[in-house]
N, C-alpha and C. Protein backbone atom coordinates (compact mmCIF):
# COMPACT_ATOMS: atom_id res chain seq x y z
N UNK A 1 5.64 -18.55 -2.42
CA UNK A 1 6.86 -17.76 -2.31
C UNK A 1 7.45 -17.98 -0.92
N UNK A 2 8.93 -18.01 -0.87
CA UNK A 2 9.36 -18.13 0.94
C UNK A 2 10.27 -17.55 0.76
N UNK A 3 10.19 -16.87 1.65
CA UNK A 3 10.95 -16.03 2.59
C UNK A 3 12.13 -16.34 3.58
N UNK A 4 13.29 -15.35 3.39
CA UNK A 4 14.30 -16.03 4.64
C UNK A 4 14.67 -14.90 4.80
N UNK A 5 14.96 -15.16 6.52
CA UNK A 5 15.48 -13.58 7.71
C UNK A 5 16.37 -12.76 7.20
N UNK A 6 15.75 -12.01 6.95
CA UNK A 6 15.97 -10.55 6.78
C UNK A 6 15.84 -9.77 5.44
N UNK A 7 14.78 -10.88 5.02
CA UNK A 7 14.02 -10.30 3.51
C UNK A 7 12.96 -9.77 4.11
N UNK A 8 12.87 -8.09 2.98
CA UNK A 8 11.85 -7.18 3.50
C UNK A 8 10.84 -7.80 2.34
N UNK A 9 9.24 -7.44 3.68
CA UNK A 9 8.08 -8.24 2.78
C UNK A 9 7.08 -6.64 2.87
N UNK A 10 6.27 -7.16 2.45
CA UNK A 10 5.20 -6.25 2.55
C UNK A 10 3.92 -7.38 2.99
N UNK A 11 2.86 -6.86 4.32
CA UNK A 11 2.15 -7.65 5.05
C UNK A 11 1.24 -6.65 4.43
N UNK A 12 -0.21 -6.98 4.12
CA UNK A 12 -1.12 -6.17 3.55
C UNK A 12 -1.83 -5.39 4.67
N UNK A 13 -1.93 -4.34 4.01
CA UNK A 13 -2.63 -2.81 4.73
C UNK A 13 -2.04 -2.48 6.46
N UNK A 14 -0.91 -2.88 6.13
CA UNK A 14 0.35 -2.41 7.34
C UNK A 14 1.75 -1.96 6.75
N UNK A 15 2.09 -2.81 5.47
CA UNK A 15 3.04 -2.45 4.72
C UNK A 15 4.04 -2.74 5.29
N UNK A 16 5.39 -2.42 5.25
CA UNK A 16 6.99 -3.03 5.33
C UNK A 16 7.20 -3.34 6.22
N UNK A 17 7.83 -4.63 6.44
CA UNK A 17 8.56 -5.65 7.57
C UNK A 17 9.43 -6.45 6.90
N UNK A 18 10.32 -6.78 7.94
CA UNK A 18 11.24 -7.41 7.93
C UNK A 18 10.94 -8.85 8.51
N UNK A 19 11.63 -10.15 7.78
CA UNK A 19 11.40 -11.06 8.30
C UNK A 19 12.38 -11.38 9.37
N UNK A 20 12.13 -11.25 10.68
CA UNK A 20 13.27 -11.73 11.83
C UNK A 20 13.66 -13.11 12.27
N UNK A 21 12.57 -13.92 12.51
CA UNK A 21 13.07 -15.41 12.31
C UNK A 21 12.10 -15.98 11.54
N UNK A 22 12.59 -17.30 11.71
CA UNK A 22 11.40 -18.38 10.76
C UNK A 22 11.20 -19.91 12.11
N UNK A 23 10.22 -19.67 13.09
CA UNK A 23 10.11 -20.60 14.02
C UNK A 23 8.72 -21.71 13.76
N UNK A 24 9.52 -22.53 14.96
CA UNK A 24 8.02 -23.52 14.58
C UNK A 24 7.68 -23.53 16.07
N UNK A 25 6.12 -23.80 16.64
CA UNK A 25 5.21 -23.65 17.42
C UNK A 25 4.19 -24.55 17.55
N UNK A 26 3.60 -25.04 18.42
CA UNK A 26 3.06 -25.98 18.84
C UNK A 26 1.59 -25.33 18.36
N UNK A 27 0.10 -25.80 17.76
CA UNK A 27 -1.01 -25.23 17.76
C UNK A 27 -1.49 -26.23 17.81
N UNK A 28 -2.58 -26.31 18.34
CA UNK A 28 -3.85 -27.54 18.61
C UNK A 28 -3.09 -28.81 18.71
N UNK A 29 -1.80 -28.83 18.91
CA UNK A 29 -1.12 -29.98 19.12
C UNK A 29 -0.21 -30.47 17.54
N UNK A 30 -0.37 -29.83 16.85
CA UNK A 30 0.37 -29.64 15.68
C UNK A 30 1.57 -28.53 15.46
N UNK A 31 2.83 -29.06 14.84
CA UNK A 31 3.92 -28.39 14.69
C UNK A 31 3.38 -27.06 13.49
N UNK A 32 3.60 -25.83 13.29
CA UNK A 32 3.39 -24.94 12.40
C UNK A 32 4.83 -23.79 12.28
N UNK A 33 5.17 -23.82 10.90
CA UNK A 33 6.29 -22.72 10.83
C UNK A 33 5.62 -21.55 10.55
N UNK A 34 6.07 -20.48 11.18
CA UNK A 34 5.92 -18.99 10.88
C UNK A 34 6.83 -18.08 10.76
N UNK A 35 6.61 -16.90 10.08
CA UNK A 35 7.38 -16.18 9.91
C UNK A 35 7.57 -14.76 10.55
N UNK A 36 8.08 -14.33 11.70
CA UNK A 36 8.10 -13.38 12.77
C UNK A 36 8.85 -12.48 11.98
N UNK A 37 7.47 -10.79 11.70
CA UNK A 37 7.99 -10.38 10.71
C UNK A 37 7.89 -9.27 12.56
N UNK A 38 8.81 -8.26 12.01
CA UNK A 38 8.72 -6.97 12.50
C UNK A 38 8.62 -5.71 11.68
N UNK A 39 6.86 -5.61 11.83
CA UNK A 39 6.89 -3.93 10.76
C UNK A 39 7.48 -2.71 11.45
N UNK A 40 7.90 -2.00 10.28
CA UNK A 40 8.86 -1.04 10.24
C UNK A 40 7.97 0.32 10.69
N UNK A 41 6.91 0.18 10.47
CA UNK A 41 5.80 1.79 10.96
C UNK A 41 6.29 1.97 12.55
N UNK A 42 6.07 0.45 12.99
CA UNK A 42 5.74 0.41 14.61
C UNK A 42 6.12 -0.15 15.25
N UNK A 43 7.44 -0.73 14.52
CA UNK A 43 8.49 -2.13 15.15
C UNK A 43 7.33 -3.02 16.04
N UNK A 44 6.14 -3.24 15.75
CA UNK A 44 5.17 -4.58 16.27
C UNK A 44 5.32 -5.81 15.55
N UNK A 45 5.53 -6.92 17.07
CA UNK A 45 5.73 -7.68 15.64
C UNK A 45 4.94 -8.67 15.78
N UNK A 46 4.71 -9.59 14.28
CA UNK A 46 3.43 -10.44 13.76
C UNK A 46 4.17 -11.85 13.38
N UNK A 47 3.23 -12.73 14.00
CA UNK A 47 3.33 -14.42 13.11
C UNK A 47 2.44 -14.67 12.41
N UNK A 48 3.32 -14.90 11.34
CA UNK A 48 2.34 -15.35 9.65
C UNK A 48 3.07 -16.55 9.67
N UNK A 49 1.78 -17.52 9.45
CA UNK A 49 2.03 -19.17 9.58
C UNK A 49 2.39 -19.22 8.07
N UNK A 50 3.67 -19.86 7.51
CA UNK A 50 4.36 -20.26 6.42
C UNK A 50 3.33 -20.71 5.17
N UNK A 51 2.69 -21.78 5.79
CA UNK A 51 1.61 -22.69 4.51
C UNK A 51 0.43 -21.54 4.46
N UNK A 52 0.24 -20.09 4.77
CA UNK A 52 -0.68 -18.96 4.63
C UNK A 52 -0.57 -17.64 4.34
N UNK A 53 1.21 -17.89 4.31
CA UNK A 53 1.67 -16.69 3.75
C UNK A 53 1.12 -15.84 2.45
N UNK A 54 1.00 -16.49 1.49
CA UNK A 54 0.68 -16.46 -0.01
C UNK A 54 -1.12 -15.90 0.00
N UNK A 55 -1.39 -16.93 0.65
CA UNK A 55 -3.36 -16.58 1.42
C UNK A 55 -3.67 -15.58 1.83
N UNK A 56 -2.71 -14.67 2.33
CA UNK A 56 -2.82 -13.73 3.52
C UNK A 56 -2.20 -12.15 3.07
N UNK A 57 -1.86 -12.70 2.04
CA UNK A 57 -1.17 -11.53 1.22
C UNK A 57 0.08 -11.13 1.26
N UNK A 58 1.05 -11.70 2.57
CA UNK A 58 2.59 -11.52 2.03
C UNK A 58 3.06 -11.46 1.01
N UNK A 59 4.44 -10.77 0.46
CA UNK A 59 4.61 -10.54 -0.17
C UNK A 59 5.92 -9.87 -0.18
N UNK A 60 6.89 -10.02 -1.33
CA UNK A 60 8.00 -9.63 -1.56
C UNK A 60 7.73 -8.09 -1.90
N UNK A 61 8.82 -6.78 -1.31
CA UNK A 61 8.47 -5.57 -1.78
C UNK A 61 8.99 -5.52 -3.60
N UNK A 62 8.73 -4.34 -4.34
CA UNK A 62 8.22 -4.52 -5.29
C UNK A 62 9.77 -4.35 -5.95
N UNK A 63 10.04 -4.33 -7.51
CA UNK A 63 11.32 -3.93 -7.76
C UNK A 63 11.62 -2.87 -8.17
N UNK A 64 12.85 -2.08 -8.58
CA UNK A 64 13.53 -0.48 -8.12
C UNK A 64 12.02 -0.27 -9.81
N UNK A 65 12.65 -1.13 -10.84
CA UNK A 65 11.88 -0.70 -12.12
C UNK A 65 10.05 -0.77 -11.83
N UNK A 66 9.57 -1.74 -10.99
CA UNK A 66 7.94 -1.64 -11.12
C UNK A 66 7.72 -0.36 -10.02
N UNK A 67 9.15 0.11 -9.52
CA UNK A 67 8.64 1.06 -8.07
C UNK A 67 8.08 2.62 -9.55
N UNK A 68 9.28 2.62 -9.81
CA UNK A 68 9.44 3.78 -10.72
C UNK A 68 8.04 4.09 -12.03
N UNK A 69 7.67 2.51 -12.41
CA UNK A 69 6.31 2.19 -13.07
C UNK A 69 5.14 2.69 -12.44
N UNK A 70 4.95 2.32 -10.86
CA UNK A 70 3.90 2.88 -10.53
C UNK A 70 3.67 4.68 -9.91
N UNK A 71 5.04 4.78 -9.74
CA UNK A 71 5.42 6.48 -10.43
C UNK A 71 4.26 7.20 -11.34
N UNK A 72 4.98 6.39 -12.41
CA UNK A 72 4.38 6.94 -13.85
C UNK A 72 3.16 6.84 -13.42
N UNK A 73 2.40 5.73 -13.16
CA UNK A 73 0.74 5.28 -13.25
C UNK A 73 0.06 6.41 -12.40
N UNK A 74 1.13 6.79 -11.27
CA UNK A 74 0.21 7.81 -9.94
C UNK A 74 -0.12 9.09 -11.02
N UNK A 75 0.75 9.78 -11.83
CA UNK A 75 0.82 10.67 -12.82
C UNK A 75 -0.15 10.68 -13.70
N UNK A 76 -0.26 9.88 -14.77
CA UNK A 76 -1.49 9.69 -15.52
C UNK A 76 -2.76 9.76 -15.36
N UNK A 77 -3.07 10.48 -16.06
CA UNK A 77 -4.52 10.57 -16.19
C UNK A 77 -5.90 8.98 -16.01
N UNK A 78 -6.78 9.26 -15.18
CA UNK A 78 -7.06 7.86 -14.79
C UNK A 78 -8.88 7.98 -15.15
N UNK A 79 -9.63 8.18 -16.38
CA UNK A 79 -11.11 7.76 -16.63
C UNK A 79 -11.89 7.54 -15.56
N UNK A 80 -10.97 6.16 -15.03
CA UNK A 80 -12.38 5.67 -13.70
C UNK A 80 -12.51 6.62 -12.74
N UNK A 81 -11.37 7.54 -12.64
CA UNK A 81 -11.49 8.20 -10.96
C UNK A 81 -12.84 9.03 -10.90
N UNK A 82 -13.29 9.40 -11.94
CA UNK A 82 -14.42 10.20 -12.74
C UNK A 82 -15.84 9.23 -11.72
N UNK A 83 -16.03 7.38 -11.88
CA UNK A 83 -16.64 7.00 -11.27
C UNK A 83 -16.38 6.67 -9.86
N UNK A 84 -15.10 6.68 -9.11
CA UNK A 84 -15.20 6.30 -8.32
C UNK A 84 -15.46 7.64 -7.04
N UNK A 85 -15.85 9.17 -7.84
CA UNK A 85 -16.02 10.40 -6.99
C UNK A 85 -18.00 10.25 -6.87
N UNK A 86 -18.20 9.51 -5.77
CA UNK A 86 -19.68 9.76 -5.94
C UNK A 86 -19.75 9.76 -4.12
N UNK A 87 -20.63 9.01 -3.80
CA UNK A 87 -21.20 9.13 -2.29
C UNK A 87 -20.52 8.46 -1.71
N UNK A 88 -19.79 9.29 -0.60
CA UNK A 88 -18.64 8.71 0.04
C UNK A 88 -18.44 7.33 1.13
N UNK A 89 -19.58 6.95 1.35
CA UNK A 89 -19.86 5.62 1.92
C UNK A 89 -19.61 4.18 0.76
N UNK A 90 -19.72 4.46 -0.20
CA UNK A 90 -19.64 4.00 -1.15
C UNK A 90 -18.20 3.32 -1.57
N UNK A 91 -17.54 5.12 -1.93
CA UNK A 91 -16.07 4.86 -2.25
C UNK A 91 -15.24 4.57 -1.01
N UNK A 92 -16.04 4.94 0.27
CA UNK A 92 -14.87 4.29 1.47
C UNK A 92 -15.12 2.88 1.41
N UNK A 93 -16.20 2.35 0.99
CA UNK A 93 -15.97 0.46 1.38
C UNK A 93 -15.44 0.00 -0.26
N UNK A 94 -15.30 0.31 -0.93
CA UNK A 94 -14.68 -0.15 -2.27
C UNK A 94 -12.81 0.11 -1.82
N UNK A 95 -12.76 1.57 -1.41
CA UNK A 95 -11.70 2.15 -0.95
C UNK A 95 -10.82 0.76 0.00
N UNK A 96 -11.16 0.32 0.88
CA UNK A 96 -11.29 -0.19 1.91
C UNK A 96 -10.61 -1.62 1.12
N UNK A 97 -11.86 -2.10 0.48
CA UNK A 97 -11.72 -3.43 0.08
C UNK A 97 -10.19 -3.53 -0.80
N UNK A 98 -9.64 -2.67 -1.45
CA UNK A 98 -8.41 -2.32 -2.02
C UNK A 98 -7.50 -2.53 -1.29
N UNK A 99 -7.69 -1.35 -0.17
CA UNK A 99 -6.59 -1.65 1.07
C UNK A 99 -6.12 -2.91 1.23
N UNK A 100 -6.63 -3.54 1.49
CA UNK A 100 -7.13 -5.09 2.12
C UNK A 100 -6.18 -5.83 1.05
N UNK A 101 -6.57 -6.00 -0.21
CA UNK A 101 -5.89 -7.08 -1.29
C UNK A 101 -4.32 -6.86 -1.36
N UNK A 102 -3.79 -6.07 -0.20
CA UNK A 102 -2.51 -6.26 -0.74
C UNK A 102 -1.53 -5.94 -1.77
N UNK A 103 -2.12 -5.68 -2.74
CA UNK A 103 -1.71 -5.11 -4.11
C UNK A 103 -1.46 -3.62 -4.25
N UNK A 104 0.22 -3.57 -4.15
CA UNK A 104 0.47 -2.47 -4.36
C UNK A 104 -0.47 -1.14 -5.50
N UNK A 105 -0.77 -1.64 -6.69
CA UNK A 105 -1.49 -0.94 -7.42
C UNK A 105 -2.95 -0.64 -7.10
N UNK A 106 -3.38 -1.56 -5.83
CA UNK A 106 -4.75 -1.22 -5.60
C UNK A 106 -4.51 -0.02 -4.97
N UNK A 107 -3.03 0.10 -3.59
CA UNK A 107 -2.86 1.19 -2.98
C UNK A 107 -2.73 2.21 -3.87
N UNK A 108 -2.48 2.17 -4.89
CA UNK A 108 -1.81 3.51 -5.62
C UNK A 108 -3.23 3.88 -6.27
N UNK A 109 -4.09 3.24 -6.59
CA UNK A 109 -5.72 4.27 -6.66
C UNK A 109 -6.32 4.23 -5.81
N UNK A 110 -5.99 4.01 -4.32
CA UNK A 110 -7.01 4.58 -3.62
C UNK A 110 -6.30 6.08 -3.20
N UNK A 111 -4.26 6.21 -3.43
CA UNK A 111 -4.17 8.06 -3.22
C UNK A 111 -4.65 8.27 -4.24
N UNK A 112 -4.66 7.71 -5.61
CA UNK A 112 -4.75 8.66 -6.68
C UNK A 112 -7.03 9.31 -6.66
N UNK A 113 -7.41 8.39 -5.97
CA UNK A 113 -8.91 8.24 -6.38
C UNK A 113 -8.91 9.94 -5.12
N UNK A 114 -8.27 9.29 -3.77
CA UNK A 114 -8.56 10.01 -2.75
C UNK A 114 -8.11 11.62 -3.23
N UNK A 115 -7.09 11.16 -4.18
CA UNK A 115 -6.24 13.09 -3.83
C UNK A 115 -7.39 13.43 -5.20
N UNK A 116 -7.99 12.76 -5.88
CA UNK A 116 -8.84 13.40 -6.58
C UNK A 116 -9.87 14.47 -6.14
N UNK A 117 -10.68 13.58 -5.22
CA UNK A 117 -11.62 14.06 -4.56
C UNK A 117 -10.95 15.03 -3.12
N UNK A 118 -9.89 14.89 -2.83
CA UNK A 118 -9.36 15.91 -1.70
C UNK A 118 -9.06 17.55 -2.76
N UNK A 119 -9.01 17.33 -4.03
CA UNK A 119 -8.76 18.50 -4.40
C UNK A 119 -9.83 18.82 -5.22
N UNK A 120 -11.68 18.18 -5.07
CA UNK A 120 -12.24 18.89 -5.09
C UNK A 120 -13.63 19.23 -3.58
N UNK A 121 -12.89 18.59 -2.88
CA UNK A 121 -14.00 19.02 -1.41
C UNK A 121 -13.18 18.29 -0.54
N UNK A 122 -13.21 18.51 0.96
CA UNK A 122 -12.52 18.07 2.10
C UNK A 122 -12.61 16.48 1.90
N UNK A 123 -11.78 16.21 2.45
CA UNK A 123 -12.13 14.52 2.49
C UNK A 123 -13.08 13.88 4.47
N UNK A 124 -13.89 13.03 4.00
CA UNK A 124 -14.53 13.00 5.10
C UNK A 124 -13.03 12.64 6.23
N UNK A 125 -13.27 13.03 7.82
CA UNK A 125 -12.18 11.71 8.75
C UNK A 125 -11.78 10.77 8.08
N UNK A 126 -12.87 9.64 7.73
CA UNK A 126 -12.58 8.47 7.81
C UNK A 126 -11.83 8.14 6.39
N UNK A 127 -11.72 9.15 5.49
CA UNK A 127 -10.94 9.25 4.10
C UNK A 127 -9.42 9.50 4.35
N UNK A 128 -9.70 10.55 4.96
CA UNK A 128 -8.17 11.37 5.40
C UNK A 128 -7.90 10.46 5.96
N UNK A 129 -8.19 9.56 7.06
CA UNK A 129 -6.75 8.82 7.47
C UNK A 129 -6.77 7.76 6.70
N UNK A 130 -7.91 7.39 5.57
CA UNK A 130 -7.56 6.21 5.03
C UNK A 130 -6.65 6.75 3.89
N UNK A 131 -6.74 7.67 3.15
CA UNK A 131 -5.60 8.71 2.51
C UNK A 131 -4.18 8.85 2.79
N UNK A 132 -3.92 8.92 4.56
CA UNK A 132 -2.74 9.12 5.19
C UNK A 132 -1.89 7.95 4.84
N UNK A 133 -2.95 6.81 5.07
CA UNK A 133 -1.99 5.68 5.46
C UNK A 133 -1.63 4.83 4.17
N UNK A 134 -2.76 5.36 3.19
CA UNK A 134 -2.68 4.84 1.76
C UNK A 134 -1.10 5.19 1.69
N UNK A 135 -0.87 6.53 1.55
CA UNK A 135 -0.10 7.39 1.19
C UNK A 135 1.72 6.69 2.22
N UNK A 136 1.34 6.52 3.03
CA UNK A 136 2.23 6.14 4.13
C UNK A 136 2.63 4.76 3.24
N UNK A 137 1.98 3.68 3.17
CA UNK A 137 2.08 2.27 2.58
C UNK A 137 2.73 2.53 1.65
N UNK A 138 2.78 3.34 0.39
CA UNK A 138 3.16 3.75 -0.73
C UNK A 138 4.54 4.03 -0.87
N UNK A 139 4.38 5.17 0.13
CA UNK A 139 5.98 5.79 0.60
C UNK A 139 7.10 5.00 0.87
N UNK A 140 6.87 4.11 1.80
CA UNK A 140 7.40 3.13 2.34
C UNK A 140 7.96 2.19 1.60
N UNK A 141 6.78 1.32 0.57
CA UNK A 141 7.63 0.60 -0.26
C UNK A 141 8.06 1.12 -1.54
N UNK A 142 7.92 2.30 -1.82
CA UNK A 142 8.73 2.94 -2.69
C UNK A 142 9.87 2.99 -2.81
N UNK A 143 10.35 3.81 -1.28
CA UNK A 143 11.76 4.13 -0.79
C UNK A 143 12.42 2.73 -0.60
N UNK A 144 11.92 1.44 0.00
CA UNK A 144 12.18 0.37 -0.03
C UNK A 144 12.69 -0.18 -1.70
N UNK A 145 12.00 -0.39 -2.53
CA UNK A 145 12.55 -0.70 -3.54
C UNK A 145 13.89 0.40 -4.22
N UNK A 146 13.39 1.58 -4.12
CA UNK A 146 14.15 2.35 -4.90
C UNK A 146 15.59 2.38 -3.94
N UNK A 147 15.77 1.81 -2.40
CA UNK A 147 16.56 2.73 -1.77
C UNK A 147 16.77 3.81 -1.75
N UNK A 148 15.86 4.79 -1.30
CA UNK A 148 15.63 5.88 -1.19
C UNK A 148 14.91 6.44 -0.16
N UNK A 149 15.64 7.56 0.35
CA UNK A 149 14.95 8.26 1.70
C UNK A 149 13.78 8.32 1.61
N UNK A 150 12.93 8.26 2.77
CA UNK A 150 11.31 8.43 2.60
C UNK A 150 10.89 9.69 2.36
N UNK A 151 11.22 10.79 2.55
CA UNK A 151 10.85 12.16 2.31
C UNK A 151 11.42 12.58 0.84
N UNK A 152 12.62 11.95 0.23
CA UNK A 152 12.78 12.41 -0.59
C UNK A 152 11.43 11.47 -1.94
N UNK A 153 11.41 10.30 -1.82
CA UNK A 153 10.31 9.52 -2.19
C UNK A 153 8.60 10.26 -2.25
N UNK A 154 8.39 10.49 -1.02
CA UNK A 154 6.58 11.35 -1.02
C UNK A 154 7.18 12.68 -1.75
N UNK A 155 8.25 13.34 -1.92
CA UNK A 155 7.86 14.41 -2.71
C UNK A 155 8.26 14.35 -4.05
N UNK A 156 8.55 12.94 -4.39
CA UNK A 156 8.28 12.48 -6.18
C UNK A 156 6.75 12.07 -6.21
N UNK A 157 6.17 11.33 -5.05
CA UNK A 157 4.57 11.22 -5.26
C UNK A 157 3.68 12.55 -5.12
N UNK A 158 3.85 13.37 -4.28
CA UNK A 158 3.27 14.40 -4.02
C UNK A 158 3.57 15.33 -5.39
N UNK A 159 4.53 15.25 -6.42
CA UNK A 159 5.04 15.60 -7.72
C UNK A 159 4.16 15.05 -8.72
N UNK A 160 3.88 14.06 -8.13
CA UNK A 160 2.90 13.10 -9.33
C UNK A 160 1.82 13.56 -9.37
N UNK A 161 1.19 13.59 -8.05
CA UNK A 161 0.26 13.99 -8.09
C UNK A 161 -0.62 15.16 -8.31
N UNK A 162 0.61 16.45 -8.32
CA UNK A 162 -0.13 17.59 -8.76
C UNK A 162 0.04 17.03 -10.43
N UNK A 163 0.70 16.44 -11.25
CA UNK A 163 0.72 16.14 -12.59
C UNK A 163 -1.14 15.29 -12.76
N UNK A 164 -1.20 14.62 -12.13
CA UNK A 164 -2.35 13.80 -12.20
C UNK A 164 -3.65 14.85 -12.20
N UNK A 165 -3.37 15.71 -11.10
CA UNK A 165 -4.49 16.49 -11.07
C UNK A 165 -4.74 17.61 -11.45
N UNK A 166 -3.31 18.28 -12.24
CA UNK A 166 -4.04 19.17 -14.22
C UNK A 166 -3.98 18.37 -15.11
N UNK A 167 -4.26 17.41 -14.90
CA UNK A 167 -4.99 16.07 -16.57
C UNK A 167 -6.29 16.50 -16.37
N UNK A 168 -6.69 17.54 -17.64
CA UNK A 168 -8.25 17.49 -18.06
C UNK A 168 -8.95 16.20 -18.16
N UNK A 169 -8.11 15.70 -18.33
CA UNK A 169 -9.36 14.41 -18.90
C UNK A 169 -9.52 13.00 -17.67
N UNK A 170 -9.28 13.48 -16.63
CA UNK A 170 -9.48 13.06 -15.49
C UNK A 170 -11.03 12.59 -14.72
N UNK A 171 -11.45 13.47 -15.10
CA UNK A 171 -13.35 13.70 -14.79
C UNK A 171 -13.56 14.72 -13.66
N UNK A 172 -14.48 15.03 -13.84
CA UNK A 172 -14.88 15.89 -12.62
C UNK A 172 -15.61 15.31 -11.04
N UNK A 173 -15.89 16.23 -10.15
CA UNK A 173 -16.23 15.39 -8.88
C UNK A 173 -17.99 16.15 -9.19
């Protein structure tokens, strides 16, 4: 997939940036194009070498219809979350490994797994902020696809999610 300045991407487990230029750079004595994104959390900005983009998990943000799809999915009732409520060392490195792939839908069960277990016992530190930022990533390219304010966006997810969590058939913690 390629990218040109001033297409918004999504960089995995940092979430939305903008691509600002597309330069080339000298490395080990070899020419390399990259793509100088600036994320939007923290206006920091990153070079993702072109021929690793795809490797690395860049990625186009999602569209207004798959934004609104994974809506629905945060809502629904979800079987596995039933296994993934056990010993929390466990579900933080599975948790974790999700983060990581980039895939919007991985983000959307680690709030849905996390707000499971936050609404039946505290979530450890290291949950809660992995929770926060789940939640943050989400927001972000939500409002991004949908064009839509970010606050008005988390309180259609934060909507979802009390729906998700009176589904009896959810599992218990």
């Amino acid at each position: 997939m390629h990218f040109n300045i001033g297409d918004k991407v999504i960089y995995p487990n940092h979430g939305l940036g903008v691509v600002e230029t597309i330069t080339r750079q000298k490395v080990l004595g070899q020419e390399i194009q990259f793509y100088q994104l600036r994320l939007l959390e923290n206006n920091s900005m990153i070079l993702v070498p072109v021929q690793n983009a795809e490797t690395i998990g860049l990625r186009g943000i999602i569209s207004k219809k798959d934004a609104r799809n994974l809506l629905f999915l945060l809502q629904m009732a979800n079987p596995e979350v039933k296994q993934q409520i056990k010993e929390w060392k466990s579900r933080f490195r599975e948790n974790t490994e999700r983060m990581k792939s980039g895939r919007i839908t991985d983000v959307v069960e680690v709030v849905r797994i996390l707000a499971k277990v936050n609404s039946r016992k505290s979530l450890s530190f290291r949950e809660k902020k992995m929770y926060d930022k789940a939640k943050r990533l989400l927001v972000s390219e939500l409002a991004a696809a949908e064009n839509m304010p970010e606050d008005a966006v988390e309180r259609q997810i934060d909507q979802a999610l009390v729906v998700s969590l009176s589904n009896k058939n959810i599992g218990n913690a």
